[in-house]
N, C-alpha and C. Protein backbone atom coordinates (compact mmCIF):
# COMPACT_ATOMS: atom_id res chain seq x y z
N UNK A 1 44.86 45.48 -30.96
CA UNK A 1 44.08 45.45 -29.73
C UNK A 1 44.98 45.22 -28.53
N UNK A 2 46.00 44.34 -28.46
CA UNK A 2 46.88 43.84 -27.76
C UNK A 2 47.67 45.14 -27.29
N UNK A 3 47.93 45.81 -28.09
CA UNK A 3 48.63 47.15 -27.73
C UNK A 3 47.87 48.12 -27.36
N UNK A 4 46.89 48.27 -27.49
CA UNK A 4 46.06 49.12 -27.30
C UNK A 4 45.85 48.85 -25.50
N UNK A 5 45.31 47.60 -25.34
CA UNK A 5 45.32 46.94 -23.77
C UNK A 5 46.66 47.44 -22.96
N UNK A 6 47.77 47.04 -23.92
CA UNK A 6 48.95 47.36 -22.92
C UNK A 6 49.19 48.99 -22.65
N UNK A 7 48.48 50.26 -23.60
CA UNK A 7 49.29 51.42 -23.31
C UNK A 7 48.24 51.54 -22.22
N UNK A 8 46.66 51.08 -22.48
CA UNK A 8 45.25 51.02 -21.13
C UNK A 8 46.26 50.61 -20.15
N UNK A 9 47.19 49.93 -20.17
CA UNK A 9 47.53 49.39 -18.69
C UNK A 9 48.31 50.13 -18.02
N UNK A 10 49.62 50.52 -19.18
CA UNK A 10 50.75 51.32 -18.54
C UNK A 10 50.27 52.59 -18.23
N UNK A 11 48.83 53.49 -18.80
CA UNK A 11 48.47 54.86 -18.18
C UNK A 11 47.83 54.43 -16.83
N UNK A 12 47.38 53.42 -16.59
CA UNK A 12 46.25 53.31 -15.17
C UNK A 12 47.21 52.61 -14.31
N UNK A 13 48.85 52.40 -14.63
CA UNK A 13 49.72 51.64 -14.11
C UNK A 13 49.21 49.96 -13.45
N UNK A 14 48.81 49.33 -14.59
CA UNK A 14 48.09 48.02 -14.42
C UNK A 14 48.99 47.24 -14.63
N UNK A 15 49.64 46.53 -14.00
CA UNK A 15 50.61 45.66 -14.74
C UNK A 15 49.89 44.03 -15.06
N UNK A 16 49.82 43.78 -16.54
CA UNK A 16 49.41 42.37 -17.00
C UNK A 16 50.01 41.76 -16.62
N UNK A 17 51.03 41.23 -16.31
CA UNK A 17 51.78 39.64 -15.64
C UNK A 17 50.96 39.70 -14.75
N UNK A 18 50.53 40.59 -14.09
CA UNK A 18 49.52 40.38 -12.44
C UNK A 18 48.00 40.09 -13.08
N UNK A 19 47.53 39.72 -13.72
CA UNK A 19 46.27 39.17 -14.27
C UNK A 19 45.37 38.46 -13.21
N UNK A 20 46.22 37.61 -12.75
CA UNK A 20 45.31 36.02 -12.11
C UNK A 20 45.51 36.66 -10.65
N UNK A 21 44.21 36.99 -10.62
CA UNK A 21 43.71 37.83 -8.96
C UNK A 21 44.44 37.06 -7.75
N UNK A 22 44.59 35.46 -8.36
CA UNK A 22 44.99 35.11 -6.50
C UNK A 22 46.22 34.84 -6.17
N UNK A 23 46.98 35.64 -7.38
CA UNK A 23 48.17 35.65 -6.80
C UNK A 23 48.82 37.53 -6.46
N UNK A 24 47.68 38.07 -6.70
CA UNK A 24 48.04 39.60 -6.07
C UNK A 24 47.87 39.50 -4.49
N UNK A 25 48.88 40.20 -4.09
CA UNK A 25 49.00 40.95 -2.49
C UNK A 25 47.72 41.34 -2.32
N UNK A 26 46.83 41.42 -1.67
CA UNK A 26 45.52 42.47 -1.41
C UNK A 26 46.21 43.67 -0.60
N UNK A 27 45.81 44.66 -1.46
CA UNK A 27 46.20 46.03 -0.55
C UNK A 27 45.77 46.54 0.55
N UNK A 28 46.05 47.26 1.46
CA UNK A 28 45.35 47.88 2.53
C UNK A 28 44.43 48.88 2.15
N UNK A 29 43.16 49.33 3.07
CA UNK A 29 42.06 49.55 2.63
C UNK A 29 42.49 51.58 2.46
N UNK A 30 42.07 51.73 1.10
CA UNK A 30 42.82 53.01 0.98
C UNK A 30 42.02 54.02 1.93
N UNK A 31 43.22 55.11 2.81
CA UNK A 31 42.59 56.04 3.74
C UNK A 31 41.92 57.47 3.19
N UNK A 32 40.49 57.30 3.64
CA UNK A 32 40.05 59.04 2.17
C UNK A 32 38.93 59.22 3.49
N UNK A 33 38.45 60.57 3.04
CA UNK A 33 37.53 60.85 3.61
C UNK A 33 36.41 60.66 3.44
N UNK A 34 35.35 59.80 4.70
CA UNK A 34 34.27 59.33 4.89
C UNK A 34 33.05 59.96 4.38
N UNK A 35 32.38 59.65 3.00
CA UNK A 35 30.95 60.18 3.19
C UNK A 35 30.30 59.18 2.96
N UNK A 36 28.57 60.38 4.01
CA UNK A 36 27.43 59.77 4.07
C UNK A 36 26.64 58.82 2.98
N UNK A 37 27.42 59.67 2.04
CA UNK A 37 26.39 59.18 0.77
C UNK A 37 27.49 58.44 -0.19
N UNK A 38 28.30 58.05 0.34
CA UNK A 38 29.99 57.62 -0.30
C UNK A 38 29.78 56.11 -0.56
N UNK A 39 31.15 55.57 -1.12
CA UNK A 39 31.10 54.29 -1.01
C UNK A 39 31.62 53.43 0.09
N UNK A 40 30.87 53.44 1.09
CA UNK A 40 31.45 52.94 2.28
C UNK A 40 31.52 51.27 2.30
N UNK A 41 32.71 51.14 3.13
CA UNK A 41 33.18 49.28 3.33
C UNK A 41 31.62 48.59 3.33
N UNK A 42 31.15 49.14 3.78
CA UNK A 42 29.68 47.85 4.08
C UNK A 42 28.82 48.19 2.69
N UNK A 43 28.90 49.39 2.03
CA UNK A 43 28.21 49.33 0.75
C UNK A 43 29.17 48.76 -0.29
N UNK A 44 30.54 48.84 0.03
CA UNK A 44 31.02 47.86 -1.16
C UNK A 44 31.38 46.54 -1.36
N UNK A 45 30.77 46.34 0.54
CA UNK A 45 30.85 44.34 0.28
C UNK A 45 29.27 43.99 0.40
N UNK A 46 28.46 45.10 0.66
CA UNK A 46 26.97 44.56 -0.43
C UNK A 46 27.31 44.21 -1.20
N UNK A 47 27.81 45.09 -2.35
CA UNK A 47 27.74 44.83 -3.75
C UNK A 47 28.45 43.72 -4.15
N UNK A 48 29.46 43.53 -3.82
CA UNK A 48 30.42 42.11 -4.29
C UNK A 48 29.50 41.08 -3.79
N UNK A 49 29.11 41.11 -2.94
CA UNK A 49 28.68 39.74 -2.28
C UNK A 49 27.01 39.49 -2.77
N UNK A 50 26.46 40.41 -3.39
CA UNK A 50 25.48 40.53 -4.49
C UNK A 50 25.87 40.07 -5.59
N UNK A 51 26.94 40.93 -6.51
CA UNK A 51 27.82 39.91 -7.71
C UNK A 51 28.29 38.75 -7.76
N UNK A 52 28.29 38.78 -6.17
CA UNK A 52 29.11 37.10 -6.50
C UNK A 52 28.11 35.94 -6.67
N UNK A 53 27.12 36.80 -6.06
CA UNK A 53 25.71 35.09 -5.81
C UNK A 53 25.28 35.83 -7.11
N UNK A 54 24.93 36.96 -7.83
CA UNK A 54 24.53 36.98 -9.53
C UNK A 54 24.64 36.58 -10.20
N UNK A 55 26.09 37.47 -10.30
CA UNK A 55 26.72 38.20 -11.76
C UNK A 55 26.18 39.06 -12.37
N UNK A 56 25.57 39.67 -11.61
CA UNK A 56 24.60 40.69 -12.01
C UNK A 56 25.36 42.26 -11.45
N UNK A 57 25.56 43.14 -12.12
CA UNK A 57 25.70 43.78 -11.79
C UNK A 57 24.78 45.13 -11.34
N UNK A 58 23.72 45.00 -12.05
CA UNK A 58 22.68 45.73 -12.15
C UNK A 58 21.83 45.63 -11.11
N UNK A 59 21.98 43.76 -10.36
CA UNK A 59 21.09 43.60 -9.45
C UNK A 59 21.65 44.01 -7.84
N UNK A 60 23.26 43.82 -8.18
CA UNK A 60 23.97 44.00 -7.10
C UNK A 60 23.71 45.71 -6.87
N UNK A 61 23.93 46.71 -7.95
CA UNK A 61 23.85 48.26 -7.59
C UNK A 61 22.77 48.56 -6.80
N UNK A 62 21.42 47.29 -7.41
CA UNK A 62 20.69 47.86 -6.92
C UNK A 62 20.13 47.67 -5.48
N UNK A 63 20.74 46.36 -5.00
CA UNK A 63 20.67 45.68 -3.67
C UNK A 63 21.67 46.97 -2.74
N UNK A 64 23.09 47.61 -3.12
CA UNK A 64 23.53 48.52 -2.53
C UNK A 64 22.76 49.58 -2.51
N UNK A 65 21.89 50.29 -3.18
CA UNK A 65 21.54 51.39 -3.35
C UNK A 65 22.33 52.17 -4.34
N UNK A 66 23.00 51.44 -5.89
CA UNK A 66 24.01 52.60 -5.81
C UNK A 66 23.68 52.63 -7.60
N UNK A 67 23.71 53.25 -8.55
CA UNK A 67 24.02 53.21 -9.80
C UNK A 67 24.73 52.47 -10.58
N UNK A 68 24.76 51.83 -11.94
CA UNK A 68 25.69 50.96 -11.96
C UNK A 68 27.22 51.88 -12.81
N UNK A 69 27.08 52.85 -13.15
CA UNK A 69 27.84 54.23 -13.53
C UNK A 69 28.63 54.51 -12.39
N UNK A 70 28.16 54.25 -11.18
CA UNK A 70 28.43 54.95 -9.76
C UNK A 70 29.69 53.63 -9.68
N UNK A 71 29.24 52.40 -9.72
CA UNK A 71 29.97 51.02 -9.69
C UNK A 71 30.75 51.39 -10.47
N UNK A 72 31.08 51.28 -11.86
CA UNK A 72 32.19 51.61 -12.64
C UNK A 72 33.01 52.55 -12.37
N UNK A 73 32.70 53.73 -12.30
CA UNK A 73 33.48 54.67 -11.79
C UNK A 73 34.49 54.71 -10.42
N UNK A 74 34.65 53.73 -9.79
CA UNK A 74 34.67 53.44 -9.11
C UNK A 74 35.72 52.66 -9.08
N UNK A 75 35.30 51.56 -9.78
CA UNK A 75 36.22 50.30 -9.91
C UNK A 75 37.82 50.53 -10.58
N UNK A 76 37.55 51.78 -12.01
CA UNK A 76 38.18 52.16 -12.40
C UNK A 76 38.81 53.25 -11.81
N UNK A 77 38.76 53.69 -10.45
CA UNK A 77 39.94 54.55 -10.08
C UNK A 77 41.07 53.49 -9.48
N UNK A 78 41.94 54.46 -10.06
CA UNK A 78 43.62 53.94 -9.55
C UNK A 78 43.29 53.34 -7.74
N UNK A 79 43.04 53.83 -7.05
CA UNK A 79 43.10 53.72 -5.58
C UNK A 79 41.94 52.67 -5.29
N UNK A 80 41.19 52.01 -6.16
CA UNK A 80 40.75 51.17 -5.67
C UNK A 80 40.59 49.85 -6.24
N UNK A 81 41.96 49.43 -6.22
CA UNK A 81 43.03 48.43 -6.82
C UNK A 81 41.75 47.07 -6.07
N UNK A 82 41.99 47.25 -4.84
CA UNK A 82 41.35 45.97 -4.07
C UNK A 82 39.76 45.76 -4.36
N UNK A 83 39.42 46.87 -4.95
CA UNK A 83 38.01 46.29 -5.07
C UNK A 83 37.46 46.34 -6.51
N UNK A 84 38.09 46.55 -7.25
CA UNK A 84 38.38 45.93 -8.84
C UNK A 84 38.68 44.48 -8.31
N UNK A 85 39.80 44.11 -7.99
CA UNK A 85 40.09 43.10 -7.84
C UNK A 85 39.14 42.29 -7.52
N UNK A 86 38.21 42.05 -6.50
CA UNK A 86 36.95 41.48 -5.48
C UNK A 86 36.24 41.50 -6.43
N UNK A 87 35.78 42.62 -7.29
CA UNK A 87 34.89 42.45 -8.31
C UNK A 87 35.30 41.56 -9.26
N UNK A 88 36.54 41.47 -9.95
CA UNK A 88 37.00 40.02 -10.83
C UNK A 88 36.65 38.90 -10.15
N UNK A 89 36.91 38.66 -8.82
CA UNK A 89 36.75 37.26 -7.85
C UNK A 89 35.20 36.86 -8.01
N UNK A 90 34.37 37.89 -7.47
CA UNK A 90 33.20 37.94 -7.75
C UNK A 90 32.52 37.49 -8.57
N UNK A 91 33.17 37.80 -9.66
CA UNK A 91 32.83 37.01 -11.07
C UNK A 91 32.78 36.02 -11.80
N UNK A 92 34.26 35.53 -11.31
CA UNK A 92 34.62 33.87 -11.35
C UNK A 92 33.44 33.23 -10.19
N UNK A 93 33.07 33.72 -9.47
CA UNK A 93 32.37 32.49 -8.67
C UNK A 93 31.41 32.86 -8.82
N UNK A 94 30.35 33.80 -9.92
CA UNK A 94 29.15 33.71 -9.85
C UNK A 94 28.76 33.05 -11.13
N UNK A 95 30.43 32.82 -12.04
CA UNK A 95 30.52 32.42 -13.40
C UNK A 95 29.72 30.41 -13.20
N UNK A 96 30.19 29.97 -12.11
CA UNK A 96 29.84 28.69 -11.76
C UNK A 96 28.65 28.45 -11.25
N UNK A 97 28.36 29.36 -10.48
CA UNK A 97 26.85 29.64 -9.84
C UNK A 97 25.82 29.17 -11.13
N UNK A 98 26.05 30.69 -12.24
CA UNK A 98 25.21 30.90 -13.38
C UNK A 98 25.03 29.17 -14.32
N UNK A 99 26.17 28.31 -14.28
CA UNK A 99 26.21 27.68 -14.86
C UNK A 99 25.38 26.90 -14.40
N UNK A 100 25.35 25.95 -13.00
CA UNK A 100 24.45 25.49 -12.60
C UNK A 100 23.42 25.74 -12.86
N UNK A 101 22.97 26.77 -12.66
CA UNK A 101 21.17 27.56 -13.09
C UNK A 101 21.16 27.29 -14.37
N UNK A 102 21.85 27.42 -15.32
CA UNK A 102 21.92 27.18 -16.56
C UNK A 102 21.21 25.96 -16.55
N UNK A 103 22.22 24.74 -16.53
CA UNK A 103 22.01 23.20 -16.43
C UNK A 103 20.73 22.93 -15.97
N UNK A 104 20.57 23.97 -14.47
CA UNK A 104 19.03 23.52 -14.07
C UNK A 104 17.90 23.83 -15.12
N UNK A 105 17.94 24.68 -15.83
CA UNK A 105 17.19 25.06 -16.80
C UNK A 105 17.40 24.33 -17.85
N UNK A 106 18.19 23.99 -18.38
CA UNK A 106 17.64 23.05 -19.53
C UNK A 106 17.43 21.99 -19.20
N UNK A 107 17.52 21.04 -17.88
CA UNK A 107 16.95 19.74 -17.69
C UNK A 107 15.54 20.18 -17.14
N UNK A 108 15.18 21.15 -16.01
CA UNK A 108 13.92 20.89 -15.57
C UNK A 108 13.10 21.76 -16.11
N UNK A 109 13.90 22.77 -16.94
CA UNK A 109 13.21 24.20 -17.71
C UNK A 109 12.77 25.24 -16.59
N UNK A 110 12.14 26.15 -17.18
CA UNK A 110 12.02 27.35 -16.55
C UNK A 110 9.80 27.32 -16.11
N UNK A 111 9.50 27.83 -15.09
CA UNK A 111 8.37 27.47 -14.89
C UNK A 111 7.49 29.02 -16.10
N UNK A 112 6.69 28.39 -16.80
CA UNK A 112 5.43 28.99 -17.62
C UNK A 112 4.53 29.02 -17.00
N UNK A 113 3.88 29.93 -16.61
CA UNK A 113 2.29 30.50 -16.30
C UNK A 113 0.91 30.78 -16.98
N UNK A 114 0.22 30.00 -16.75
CA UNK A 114 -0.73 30.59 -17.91
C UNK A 114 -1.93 31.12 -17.06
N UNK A 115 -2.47 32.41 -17.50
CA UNK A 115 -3.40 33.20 -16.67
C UNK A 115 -4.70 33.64 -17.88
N UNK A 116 -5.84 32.97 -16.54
CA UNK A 116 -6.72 33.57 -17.45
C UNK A 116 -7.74 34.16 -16.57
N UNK A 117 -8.10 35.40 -17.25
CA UNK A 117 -9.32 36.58 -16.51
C UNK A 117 -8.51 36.58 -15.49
N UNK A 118 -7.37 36.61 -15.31
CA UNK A 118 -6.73 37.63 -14.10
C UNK A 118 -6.63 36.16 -12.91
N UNK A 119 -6.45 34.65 -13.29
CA UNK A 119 -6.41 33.49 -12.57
C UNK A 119 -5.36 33.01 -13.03
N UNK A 120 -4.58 33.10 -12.29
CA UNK A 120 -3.48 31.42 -12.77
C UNK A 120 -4.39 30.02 -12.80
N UNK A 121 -4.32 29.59 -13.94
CA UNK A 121 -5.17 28.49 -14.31
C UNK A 121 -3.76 27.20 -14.37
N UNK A 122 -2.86 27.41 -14.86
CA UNK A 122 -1.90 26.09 -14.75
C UNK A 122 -0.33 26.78 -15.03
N UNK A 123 0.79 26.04 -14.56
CA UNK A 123 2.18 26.79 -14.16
C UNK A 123 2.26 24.99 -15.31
N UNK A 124 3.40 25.06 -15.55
CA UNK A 124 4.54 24.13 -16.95
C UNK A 124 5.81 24.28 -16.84
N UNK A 125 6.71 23.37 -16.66
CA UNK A 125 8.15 23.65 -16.77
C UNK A 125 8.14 23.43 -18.24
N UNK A 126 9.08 24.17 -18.79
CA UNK A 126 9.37 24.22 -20.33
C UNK A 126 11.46 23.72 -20.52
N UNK A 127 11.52 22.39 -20.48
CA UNK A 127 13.20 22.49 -20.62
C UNK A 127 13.70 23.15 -21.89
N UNK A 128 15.11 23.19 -22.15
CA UNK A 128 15.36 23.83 -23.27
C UNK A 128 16.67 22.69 -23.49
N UNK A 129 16.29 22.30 -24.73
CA UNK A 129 17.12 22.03 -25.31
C UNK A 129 18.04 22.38 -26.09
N UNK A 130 18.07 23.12 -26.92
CA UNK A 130 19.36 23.95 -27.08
C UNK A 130 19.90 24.46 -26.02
N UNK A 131 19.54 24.82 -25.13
CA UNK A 131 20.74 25.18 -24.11
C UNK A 131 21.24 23.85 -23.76
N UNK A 132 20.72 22.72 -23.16
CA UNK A 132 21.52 21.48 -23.06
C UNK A 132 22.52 21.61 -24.44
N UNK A 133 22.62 21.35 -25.16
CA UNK A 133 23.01 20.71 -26.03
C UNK A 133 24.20 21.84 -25.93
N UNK A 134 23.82 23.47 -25.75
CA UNK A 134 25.44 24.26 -25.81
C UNK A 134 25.98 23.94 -24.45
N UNK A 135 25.55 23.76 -23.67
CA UNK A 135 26.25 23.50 -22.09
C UNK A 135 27.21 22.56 -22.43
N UNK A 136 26.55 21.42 -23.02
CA UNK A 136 27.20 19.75 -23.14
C UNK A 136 28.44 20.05 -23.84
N UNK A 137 28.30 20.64 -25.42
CA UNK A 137 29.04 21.01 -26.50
C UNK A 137 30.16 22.09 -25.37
N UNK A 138 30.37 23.28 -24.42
CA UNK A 138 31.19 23.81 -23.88
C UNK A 138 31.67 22.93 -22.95
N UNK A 139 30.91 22.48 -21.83
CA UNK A 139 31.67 21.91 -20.88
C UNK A 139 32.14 20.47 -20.94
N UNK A 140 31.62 19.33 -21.22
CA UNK A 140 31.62 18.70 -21.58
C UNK A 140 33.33 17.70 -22.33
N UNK A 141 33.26 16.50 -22.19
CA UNK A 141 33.49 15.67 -21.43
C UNK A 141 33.71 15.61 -19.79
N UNK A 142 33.07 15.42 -18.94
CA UNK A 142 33.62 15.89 -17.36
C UNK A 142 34.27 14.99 -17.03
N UNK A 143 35.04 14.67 -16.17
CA UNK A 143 36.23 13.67 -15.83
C UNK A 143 37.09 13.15 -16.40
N UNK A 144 37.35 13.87 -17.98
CA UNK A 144 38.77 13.38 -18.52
C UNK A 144 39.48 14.17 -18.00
N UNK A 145 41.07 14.32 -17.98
CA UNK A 145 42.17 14.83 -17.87
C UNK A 145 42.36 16.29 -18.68
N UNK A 146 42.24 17.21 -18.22
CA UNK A 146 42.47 18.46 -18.62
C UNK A 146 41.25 19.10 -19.29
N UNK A 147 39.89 18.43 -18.64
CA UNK A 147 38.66 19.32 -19.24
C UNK A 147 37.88 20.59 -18.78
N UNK A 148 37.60 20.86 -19.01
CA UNK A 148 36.95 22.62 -18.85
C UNK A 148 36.79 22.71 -17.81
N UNK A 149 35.91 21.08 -17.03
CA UNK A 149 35.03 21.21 -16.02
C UNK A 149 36.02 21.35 -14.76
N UNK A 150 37.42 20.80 -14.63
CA UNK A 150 38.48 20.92 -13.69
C UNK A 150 38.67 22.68 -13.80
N UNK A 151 39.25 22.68 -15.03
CA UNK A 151 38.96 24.07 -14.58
C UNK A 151 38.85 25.24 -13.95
N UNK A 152 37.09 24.94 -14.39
CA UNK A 152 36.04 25.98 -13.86
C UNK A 152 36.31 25.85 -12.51
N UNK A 153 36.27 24.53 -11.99
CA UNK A 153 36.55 24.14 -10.54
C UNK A 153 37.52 24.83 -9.75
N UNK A 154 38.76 24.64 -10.67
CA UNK A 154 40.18 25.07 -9.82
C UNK A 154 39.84 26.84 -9.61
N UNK A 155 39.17 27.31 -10.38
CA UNK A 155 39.32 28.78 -11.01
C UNK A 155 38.36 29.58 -9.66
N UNK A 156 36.96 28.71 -9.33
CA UNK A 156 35.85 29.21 -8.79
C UNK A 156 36.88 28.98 -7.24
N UNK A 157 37.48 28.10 -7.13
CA UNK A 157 38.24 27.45 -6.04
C UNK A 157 39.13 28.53 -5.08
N UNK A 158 39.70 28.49 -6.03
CA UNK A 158 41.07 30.12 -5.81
C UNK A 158 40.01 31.57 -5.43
N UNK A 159 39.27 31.60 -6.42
CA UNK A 159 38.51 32.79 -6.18
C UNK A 159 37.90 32.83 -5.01
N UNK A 160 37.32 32.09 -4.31
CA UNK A 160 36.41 31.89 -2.75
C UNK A 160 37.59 31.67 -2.02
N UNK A 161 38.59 31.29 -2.09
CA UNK A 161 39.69 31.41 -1.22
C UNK A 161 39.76 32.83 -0.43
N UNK A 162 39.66 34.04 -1.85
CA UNK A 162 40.29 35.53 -1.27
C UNK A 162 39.28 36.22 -1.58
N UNK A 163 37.96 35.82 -1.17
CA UNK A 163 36.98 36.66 -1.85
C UNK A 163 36.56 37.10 -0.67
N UNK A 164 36.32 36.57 0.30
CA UNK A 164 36.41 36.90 1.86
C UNK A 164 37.32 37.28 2.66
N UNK A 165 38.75 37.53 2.10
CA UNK A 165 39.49 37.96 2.56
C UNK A 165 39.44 39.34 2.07
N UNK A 166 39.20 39.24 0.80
CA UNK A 166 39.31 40.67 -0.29
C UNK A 166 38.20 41.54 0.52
N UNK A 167 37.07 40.70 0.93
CA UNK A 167 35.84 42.01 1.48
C UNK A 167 36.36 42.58 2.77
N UNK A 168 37.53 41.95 3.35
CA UNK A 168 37.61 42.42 4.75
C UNK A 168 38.76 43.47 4.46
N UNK A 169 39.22 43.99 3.50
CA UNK A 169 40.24 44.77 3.31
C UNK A 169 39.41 45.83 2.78
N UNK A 170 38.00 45.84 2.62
CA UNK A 170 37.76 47.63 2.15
C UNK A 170 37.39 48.20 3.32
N UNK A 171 37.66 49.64 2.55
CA UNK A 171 37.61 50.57 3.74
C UNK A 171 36.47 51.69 2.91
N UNK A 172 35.98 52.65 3.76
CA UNK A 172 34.96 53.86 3.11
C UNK A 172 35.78 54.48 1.79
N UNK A 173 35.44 54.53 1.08
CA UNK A 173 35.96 55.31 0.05
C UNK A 173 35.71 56.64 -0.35
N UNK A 174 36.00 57.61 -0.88
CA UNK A 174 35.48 58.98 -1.25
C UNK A 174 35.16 59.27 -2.52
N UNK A 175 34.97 58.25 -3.44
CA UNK A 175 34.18 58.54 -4.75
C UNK A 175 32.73 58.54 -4.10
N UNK A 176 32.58 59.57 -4.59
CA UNK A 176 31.03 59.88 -4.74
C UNK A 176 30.26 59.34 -5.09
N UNK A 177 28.90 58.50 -4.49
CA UNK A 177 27.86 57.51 -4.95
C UNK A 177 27.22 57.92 -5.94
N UNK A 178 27.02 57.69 -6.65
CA UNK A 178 25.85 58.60 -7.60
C UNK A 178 24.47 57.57 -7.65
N UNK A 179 23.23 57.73 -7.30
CA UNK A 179 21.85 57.46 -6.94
C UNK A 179 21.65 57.09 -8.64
N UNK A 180 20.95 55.87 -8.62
CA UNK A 180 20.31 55.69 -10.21
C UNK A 180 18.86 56.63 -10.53
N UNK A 181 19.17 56.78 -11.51
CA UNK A 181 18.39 57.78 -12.42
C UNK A 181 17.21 57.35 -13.07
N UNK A 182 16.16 58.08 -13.38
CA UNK A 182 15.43 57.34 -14.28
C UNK A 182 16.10 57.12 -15.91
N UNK A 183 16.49 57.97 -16.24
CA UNK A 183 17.25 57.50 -17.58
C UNK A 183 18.43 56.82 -17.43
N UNK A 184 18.60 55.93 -16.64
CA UNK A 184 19.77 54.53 -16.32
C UNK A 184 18.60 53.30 -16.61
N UNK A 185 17.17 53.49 -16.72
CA UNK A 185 16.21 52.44 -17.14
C UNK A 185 15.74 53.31 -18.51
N UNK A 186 16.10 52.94 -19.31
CA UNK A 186 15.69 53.06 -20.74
C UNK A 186 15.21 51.65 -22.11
N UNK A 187 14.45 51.11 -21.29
CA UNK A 187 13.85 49.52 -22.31
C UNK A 187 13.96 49.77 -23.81
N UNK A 188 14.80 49.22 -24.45
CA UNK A 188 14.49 49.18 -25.58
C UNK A 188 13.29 48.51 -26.07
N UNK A 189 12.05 49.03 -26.92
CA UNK A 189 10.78 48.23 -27.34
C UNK A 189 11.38 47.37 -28.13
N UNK A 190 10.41 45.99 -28.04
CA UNK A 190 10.45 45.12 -28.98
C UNK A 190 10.31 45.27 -30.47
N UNK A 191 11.72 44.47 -31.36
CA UNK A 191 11.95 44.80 -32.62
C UNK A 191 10.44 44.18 -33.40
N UNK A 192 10.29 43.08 -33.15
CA UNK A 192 8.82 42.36 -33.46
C UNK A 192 8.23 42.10 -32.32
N UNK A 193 6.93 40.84 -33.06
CA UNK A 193 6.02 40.35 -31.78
C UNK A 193 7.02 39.09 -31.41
N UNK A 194 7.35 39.05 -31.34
CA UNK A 194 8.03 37.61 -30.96
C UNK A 194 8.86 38.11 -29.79
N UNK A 195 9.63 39.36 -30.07
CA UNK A 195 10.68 39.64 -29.07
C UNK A 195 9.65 40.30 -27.75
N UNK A 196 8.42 40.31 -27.60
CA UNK A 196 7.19 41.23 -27.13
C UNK A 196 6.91 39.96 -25.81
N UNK A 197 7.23 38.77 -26.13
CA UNK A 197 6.97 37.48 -25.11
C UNK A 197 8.07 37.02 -24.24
């Protein structure tokens, strides 16, 4: 696998020692020709700045207007080094976001609705305990010396450093947007009744 990653790197000229986003140069915003329906600077710091409060990528395409096929394609061209990049940053700080929500959910739970003849009759927080218990089990001890939770900290830290710097370096791009499709929503049905709730 390891090799496999490195020949992925040396054809897309990726160099791995450069891994940890905040110590790359941010590039200048590459010069292409402007379209209407393109990925322009203000549609591609929607989207980051959608991913970053997510981690959603699906929710961010769709807050831009853009496909999430359209997003990939994208990320993965050579010339748009800087906004691959923004999208890793993005990630680390929505990685801390998510966690919180996490935590909030298994202490105060998630709100249940119960409706009847077409009335909300009573709303229930439901906590979850197994998720406490994997949160605790991952993050967990907080304030010793070298624990996860420093970290996450230092990591989300660096990333908001250049994540606002990173959005001010795109420029319009000339990959072609591509509009989501109805077959980009394809639900898989529920395997049982259980998976149906």
């Amino acid at each position: 696998m390891a090799a496999r990653r490195t020949a992925a790197a040396r054809s897309t000229g990726h160099d791995l020692a450069h891994d940890n986003v905040t110590d790359l140069p941010l590039p200048p915003p590459v010069p292409v020709r402007v379209r209407a329906d393109g990925w322009t600077a203000e549609r591609q710091r929607t989207f980051l700045t959608v991913l970053a409060e997510t981690g959603s990528v699906s929710a961010a395409c769709q807050e831009a207007g853009v496909s999430s096929r359209s997003a990939y394609r994208l990320r993965a061209r050579p010339d748009a080094e800087g906004f691959a990049r923004t999208w890793d940053q993005a990630l680390k700080i929505a990685t801390v976001r998510l966690t919180t929500l996490a935590f909030e959910r298994a202490t105060r739970g998630t709100v249940r609705e119960v409706w009847k003849d077409g009335t909300l009759v009573q709303t229930t927080r439901e906590p979850s305990d197994r998720l406490l218990v994997f949160l605790l089990q991952h993050l967990l001890p907080a304030g010793k010396p070298g624990d996860r939770w420093d970290g996450f900290e230092a990591m989300t830290d660096a990333a908001r450093g250049t994540f606002q710097r990173s959005l001010g370096t795109l420029g319009d791009h000339a990959c072609e947007m591509v509009p989501t499709l109805v077959q980009d929503y394809s639900p898989d049905e529920p395997k049982d009744c259980r998976d149906a709730t």
